[in-house]
Each structure stands twice: as C-alpha cells, then as structure tokens.
PDB file of N, CA and C in Angstrom:
ATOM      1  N   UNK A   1       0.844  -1.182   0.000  1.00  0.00           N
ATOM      2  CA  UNK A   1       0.000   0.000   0.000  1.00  0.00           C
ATOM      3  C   UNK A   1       0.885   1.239   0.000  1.00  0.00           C
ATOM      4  N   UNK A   2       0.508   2.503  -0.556  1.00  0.00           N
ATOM      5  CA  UNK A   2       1.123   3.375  -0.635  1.00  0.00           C
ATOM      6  C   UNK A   2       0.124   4.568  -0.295  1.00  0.00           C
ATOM      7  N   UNK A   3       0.744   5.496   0.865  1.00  0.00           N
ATOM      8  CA  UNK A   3      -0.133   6.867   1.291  1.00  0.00           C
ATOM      9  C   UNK A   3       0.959   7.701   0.528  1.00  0.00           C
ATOM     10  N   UNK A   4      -0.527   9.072   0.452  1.00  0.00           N
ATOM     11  CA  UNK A   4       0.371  10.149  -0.370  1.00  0.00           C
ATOM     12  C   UNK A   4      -0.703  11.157   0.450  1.00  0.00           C
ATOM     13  N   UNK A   5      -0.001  11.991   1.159  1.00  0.00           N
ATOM     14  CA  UNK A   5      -0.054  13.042   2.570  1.00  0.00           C
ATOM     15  C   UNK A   5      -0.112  14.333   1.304  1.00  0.00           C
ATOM     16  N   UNK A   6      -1.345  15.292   1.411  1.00  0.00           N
ATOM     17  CA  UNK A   6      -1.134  16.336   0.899  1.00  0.00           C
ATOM     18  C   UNK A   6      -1.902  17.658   2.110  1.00  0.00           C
ATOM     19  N   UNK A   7      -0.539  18.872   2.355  1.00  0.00           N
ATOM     20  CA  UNK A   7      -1.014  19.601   3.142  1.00  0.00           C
ATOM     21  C   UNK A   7      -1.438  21.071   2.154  1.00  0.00           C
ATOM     22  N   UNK A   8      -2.077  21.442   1.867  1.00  0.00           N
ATOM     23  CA  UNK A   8      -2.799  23.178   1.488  1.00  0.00           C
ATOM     24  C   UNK A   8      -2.582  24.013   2.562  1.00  0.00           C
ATOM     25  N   UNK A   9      -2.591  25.435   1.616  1.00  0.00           N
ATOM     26  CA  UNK A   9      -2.669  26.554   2.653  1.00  0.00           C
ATOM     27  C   UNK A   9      -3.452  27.048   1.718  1.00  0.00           C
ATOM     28  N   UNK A  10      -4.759  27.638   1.492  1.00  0.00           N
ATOM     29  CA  UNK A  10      -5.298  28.599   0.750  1.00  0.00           C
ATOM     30  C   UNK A  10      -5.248  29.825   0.785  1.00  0.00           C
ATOM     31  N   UNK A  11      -5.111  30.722  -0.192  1.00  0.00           N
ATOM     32  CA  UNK A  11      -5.425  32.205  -0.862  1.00  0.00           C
ATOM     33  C   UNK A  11      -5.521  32.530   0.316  1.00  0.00           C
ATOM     34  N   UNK A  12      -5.472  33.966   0.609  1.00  0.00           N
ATOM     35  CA  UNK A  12      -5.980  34.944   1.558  1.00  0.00           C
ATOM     36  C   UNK A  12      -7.505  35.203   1.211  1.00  0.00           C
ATOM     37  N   UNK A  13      -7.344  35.044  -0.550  1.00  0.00           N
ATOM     38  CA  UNK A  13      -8.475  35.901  -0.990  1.00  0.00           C
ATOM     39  C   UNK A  13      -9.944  35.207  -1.334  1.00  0.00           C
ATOM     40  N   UNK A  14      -9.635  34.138  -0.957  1.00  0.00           N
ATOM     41  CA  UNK A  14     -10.771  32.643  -1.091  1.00  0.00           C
ATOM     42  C   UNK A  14     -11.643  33.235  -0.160  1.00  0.00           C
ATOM     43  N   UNK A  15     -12.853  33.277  -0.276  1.00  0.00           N
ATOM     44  CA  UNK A  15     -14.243  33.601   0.353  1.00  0.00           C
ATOM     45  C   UNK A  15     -14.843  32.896   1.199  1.00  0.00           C
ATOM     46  N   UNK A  16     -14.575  32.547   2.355  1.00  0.00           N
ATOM     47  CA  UNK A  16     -15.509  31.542   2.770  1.00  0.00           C
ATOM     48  C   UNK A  16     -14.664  30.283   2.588  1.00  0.00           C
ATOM     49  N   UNK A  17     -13.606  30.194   3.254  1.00  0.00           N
ATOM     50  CA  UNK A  17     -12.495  29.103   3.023  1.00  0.00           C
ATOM     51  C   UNK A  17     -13.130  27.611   3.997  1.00  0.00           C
ATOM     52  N   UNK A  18     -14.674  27.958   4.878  1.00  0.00           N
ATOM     53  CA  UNK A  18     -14.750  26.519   5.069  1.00  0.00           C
ATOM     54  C   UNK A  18     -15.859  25.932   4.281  1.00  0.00           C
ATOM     55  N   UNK A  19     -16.576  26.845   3.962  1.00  0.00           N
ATOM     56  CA  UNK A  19     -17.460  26.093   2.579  1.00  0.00           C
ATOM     57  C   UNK A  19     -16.390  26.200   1.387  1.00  0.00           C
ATOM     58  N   UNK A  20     -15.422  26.357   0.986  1.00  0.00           N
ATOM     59  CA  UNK A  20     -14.206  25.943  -0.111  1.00  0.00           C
ATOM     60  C   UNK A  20     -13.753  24.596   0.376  1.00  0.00           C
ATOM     61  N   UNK A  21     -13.275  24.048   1.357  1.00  0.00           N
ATOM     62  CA  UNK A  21     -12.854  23.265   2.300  1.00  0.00           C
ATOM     63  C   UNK A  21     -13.464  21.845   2.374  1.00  0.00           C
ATOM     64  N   UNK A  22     -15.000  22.045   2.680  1.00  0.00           N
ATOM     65  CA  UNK A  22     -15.922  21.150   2.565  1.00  0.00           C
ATOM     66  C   UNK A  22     -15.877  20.805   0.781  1.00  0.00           C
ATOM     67  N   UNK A  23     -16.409  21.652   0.319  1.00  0.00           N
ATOM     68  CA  UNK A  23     -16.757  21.515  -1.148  1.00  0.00           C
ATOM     69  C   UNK A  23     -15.412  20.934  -1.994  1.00  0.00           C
ATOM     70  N   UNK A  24     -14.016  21.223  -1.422  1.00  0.00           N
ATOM     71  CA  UNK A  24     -12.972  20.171  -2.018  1.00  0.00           C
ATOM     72  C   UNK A  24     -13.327  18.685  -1.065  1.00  0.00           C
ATOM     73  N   UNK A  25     -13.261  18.474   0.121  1.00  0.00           N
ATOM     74  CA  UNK A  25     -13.683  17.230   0.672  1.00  0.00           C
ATOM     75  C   UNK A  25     -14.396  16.505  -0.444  1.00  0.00           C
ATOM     76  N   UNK A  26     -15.714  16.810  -0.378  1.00  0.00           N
ATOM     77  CA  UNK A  26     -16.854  16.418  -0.803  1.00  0.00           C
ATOM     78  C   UNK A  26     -16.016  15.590  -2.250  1.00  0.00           C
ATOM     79  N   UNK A  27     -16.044  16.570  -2.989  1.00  0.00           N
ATOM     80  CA  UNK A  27     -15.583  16.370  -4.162  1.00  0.00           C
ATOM     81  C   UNK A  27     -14.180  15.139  -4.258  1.00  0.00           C
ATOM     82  N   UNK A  28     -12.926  15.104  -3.371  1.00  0.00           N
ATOM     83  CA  UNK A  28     -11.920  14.178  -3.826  1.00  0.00           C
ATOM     84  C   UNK A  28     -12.717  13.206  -2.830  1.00  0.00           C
ATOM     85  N   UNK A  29     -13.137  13.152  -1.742  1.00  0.00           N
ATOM     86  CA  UNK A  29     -13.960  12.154  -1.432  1.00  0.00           C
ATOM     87  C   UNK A  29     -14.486  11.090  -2.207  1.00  0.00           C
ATOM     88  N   UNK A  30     -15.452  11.913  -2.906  1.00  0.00           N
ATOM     89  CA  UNK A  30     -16.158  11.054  -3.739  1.00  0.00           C
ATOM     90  C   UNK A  30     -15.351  10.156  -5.324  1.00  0.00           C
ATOM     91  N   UNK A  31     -14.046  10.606  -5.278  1.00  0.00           N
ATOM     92  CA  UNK A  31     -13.561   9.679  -6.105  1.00  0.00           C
ATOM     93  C   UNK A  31     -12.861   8.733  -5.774  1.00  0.00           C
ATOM     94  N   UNK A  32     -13.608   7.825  -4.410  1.00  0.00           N
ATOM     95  CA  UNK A  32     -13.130   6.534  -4.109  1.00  0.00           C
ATOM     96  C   UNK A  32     -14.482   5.570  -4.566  1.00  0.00           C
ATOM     97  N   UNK A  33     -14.055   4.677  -5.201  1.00  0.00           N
ATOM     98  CA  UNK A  33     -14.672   3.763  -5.919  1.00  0.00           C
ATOM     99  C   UNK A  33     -15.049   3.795  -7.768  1.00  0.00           C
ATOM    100  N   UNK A  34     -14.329   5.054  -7.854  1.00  0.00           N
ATOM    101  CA  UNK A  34     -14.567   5.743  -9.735  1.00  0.00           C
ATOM    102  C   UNK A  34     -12.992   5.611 -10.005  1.00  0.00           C
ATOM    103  N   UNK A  35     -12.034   5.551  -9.288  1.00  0.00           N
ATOM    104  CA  UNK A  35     -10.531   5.454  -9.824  1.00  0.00           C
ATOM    105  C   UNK A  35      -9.747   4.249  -9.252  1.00  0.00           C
ATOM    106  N   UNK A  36      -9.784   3.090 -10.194  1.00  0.00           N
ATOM    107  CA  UNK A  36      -9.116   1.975  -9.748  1.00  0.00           C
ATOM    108  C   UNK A  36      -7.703   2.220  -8.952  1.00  0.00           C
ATOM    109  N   UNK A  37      -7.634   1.325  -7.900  1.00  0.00           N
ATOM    110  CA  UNK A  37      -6.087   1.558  -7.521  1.00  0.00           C
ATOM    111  C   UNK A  37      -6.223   2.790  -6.247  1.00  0.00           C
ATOM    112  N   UNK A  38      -7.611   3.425  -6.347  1.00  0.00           N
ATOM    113  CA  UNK A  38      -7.066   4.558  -5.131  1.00  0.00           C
ATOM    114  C   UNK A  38      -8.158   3.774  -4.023  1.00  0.00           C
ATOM    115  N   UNK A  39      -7.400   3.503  -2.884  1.00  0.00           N
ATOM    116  CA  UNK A  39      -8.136   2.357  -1.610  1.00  0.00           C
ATOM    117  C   UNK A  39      -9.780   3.418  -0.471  1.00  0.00           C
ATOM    118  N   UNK A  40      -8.647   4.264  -0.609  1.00  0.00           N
ATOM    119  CA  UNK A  40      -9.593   5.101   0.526  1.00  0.00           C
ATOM    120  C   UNK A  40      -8.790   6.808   0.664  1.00  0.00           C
ATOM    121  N   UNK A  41      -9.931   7.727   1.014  1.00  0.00           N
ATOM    122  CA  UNK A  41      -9.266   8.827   0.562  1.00  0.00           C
ATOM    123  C   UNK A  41     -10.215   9.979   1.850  1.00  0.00           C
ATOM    124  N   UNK A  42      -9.480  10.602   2.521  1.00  0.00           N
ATOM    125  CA  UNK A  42      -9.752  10.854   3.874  1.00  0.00           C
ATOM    126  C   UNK A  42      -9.244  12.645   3.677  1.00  0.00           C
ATOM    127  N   UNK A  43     -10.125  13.771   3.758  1.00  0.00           N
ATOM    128  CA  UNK A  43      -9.569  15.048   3.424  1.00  0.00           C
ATOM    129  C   UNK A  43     -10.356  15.921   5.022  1.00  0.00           C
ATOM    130  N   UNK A  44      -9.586  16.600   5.675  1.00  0.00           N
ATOM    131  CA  UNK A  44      -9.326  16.947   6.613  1.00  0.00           C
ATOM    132  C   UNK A  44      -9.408  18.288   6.645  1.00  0.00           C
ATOM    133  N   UNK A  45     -10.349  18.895   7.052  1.00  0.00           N
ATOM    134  CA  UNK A  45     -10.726  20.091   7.183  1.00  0.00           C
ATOM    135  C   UNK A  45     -11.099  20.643   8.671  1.00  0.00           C
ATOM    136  N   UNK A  46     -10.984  20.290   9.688  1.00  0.00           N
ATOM    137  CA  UNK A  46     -11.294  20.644  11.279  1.00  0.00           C
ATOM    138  C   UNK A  46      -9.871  21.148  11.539  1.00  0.00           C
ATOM    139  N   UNK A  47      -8.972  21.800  12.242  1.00  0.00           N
ATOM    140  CA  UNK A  47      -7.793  22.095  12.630  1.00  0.00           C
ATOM    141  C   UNK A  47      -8.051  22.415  13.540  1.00  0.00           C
ATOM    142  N   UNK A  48      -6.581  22.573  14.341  1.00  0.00           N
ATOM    143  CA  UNK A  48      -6.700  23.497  15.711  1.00  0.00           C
ATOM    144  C   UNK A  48      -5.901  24.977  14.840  1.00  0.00           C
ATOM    145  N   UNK A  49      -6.001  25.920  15.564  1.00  0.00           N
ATOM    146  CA  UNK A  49      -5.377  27.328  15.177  1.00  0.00           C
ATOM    147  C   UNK A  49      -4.249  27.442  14.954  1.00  0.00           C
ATOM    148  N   UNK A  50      -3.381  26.598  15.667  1.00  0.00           N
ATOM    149  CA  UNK A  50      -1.551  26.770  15.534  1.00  0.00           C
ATOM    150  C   UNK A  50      -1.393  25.652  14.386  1.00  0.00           C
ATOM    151  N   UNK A  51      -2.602  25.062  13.292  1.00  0.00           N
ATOM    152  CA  UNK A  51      -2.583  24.045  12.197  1.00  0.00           C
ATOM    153  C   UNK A  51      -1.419  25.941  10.916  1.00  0.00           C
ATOM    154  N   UNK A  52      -0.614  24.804  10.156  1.00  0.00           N
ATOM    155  CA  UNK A  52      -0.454  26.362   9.620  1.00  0.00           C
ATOM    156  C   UNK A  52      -0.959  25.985   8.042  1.00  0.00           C
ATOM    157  N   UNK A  53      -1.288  24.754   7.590  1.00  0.00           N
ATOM    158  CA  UNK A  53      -2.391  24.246   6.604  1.00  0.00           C
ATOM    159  C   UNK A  53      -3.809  24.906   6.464  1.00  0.00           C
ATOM    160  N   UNK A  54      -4.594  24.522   5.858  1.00  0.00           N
ATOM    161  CA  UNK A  54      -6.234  24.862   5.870  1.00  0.00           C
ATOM    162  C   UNK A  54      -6.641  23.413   5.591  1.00  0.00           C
ATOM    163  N   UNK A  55      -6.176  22.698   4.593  1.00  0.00           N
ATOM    164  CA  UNK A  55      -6.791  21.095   4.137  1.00  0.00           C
ATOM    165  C   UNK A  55      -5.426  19.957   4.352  1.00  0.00           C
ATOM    166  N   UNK A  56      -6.093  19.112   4.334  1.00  0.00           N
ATOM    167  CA  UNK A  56      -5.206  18.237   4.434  1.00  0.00           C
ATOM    168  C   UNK A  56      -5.580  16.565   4.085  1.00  0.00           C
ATOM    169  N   UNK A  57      -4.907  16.029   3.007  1.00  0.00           N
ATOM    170  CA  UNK A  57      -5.332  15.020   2.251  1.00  0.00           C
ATOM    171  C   UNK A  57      -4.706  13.319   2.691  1.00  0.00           C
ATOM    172  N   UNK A  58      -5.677  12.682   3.150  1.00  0.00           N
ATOM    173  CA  UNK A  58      -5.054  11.257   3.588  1.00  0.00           C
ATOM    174  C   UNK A  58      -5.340  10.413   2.714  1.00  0.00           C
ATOM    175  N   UNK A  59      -4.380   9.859   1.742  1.00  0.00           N
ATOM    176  CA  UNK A  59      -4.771   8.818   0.614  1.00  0.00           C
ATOM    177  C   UNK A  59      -4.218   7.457   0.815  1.00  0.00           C
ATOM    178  N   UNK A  60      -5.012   6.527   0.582  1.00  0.00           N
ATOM    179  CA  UNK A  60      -4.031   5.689   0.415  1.00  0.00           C
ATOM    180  C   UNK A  60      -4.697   4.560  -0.984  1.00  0.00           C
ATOM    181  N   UNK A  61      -3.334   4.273  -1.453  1.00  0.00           N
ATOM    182  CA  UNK A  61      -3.428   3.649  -2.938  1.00  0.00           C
ATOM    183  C   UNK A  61      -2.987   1.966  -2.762  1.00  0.00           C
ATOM    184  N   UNK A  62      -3.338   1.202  -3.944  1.00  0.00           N
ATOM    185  CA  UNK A  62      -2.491  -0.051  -3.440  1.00  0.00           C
ATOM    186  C   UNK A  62      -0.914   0.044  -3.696  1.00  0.00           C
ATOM    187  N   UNK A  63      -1.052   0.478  -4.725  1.00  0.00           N
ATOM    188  CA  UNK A  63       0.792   0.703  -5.065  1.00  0.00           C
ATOM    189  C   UNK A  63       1.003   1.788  -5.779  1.00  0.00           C
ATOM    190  N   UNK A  64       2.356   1.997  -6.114  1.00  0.00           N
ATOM    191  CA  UNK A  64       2.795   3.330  -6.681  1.00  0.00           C
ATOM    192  C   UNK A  64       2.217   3.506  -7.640  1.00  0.00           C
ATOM    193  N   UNK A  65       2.587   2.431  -8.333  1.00  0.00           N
ATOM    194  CA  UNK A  65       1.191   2.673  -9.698  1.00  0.00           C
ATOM    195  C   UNK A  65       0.110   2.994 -10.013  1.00  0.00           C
ATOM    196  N   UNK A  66      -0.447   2.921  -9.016  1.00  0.00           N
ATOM    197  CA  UNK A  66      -2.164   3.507  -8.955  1.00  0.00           C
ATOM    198  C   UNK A  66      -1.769   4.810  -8.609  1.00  0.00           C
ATOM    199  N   UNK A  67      -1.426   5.102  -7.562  1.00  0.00           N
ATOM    200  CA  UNK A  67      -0.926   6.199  -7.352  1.00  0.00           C
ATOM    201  C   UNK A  67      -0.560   7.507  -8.638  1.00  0.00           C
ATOM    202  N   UNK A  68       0.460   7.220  -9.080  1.00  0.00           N
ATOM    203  CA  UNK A  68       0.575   7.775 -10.583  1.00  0.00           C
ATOM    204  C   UNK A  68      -0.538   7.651 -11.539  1.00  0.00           C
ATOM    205  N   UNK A  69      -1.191   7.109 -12.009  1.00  0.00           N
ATOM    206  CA  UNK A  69      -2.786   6.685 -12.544  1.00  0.00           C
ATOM    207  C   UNK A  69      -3.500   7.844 -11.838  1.00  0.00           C
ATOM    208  N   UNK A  70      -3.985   8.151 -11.004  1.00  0.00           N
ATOM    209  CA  UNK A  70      -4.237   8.735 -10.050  1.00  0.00           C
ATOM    210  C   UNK A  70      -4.605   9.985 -10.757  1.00  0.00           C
ATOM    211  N   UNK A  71      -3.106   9.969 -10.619  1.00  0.00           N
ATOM    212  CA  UNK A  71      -2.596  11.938 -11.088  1.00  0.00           C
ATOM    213  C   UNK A  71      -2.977  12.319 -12.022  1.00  0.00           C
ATOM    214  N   UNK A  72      -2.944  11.400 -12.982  1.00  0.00           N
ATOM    215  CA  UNK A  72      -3.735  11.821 -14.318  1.00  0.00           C
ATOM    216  C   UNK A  72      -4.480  11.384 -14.771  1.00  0.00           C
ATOM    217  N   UNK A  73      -5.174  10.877 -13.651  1.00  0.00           N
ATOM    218  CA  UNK A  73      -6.629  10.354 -14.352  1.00  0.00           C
ATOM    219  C   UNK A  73      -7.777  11.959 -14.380  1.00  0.00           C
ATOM    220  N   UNK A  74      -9.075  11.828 -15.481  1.00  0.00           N
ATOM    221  CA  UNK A  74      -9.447  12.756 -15.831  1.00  0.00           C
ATOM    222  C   UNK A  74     -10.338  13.310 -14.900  1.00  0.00           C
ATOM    223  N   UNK A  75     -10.739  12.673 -14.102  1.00  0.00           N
ATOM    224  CA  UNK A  75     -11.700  13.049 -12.585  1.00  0.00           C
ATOM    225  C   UNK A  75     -10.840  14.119 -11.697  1.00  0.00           C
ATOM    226  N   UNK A  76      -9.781  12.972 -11.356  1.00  0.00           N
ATOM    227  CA  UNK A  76      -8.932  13.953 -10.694  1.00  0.00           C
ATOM    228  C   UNK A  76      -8.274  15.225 -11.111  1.00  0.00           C
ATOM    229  N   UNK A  77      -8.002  14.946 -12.398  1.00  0.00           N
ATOM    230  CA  UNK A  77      -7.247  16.559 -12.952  1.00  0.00           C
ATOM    231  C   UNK A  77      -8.463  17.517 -13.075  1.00  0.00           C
ATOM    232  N   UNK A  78      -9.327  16.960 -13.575  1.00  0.00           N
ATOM    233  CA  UNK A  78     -10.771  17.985 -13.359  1.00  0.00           C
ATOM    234  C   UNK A  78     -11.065  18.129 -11.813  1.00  0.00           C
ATOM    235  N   UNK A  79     -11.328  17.960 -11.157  1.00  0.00           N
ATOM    236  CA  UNK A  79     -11.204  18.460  -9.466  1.00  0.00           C
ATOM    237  C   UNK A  79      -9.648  19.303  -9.147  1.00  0.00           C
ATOM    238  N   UNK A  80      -8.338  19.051  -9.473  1.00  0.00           N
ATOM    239  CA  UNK A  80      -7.236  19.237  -9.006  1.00  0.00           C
ATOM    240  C   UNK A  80      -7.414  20.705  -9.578  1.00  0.00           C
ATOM    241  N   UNK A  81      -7.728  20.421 -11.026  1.00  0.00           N
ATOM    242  CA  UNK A  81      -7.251  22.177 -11.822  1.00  0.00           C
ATOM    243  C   UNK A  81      -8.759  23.094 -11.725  1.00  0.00           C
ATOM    244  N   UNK A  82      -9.410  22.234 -11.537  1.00  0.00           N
ATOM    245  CA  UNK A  82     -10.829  23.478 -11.301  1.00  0.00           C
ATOM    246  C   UNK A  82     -10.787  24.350  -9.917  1.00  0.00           C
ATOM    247  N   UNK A  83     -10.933  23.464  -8.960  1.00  0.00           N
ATOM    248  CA  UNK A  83     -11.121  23.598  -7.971  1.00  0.00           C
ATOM    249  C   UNK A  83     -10.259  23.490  -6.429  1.00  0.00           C
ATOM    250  N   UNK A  84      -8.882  22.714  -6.624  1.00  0.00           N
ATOM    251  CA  UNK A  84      -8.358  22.830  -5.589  1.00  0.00           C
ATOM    252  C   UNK A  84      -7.091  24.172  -6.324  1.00  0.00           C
ATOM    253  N   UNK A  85      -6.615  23.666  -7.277  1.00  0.00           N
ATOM    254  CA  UNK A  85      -5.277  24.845  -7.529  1.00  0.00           C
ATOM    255  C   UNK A  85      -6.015  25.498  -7.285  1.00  0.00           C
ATOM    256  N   UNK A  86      -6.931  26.351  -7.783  1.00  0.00           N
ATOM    257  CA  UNK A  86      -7.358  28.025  -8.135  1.00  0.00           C
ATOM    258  C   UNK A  86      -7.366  28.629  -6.734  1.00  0.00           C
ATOM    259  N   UNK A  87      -8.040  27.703  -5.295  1.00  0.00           N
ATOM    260  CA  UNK A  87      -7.855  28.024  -4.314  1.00  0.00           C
ATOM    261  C   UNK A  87      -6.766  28.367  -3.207  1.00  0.00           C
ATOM    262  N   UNK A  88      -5.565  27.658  -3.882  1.00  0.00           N
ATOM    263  CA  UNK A  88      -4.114  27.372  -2.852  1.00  0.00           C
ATOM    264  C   UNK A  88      -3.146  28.265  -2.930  1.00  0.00           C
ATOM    265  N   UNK A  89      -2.663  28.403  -1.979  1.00  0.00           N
ATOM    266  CA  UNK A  89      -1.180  29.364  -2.538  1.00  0.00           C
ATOM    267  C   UNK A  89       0.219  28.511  -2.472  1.00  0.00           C
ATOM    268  N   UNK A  90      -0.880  26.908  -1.345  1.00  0.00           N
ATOM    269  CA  UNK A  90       1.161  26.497  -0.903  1.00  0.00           C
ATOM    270  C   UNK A  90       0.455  25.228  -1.056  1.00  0.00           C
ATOM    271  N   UNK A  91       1.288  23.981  -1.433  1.00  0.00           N
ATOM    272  CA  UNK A  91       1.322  22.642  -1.319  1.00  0.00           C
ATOM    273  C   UNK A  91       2.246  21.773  -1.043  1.00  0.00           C
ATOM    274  N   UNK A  92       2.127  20.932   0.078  1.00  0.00           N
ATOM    275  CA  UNK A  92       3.416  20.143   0.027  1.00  0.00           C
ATOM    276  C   UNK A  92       2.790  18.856   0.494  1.00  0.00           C
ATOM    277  N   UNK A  93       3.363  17.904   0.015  1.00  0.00           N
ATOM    278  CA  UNK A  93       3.202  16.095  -0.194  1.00  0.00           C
ATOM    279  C   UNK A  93       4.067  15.442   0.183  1.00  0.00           C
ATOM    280  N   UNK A  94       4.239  14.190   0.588  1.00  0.00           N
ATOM    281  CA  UNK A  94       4.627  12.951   1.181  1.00  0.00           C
ATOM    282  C   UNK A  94       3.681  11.849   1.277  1.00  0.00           C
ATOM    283  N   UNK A  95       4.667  10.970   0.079  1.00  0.00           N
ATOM    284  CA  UNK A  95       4.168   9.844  -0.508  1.00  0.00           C
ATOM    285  C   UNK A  95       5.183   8.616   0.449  1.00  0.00           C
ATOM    286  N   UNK A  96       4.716   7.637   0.718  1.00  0.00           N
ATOM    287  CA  UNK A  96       5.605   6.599   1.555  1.00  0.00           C
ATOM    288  C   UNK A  96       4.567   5.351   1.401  1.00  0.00           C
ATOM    289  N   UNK A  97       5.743   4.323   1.117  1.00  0.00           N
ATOM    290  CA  UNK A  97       4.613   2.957   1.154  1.00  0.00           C
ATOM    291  C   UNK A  97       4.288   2.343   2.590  1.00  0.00           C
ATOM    292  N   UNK A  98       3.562   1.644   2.460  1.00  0.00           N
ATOM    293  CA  UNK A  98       2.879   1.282   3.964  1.00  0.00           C
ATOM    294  C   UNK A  98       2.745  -0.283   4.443  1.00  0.00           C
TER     295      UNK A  98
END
C-alpha cells in the first residue's frame, strides 16, 4: 500500500475558506470507488489554530502505480485544476509505502 499526505494553505483571498474546504472534501472524497487503484481517501478540514495548513489530504493507494494513474486520471485533474489549484497558494506532499 502506498499513502500520499497532501497539506494546502489557501489564498488569503478565497471567500468563505470553510465552505471551499468542505466543497474540495466532498468532491476528492467522492472519487473513491470511480478510480481503480485509489483504496480510501480521507480530506481533513477541522484544525486546531496553531494548524499552519487549511486542508489536508489522507490517501491511500495499493501501489505506486495507482498512485501515478491517479494523477492523471481525468476526474482527478478535473477536481485538481478546477477547484483545488485556483484556491491554494502552498502545497506540500509525502508519498511513503505502507
């Protein structure tokens, strides 16, 4: 199995960053069971205040390969480039097998 950890910081200028928040949940949520290879997919929006993120993405895949599949599959790049880039200013990831 392979997790791939993604932390966000969004825009200053995002409106309403916990209905943005929810509405990315919702959305990569729901592409467990539409993208072979991705196991379970867990997006994290509650923080405490000293969090210096806004979202935060718990994936886990069966192997690297799905993983990569993943990235460019057309669900996901349609969620990734609509709706999570336009919102972010910072991203950082950690992928590790399990």
């Amino acid at each position: 199995m392979v997790k791939h950890y993604i932390i966000w910081k969004m825009k200053d200028e995002v409106e309403n960053k916990s209905a943005r928040a929810n509405e990315i949940k919702l959305a990569l949520e729901g592409l467990v069971g539409k993208i072979e290879g991705l196991v379970e997919m867990k997006i994290l929006t509650e923080k405490f205040d000293c969090s210096s993120g806004d979202v935060m993405m718990d994936s886990t895949f069966k192997n690297f390969d799905s993983l990569s599949a993943y990235q460019k599959h057309p669900l996901h790049v349609e969620i990734a480039s609509g709706l999570v880039r336009p919102s972010m200013i910072q991203r950082l990831s950690f992928d590790c097998e399990v």
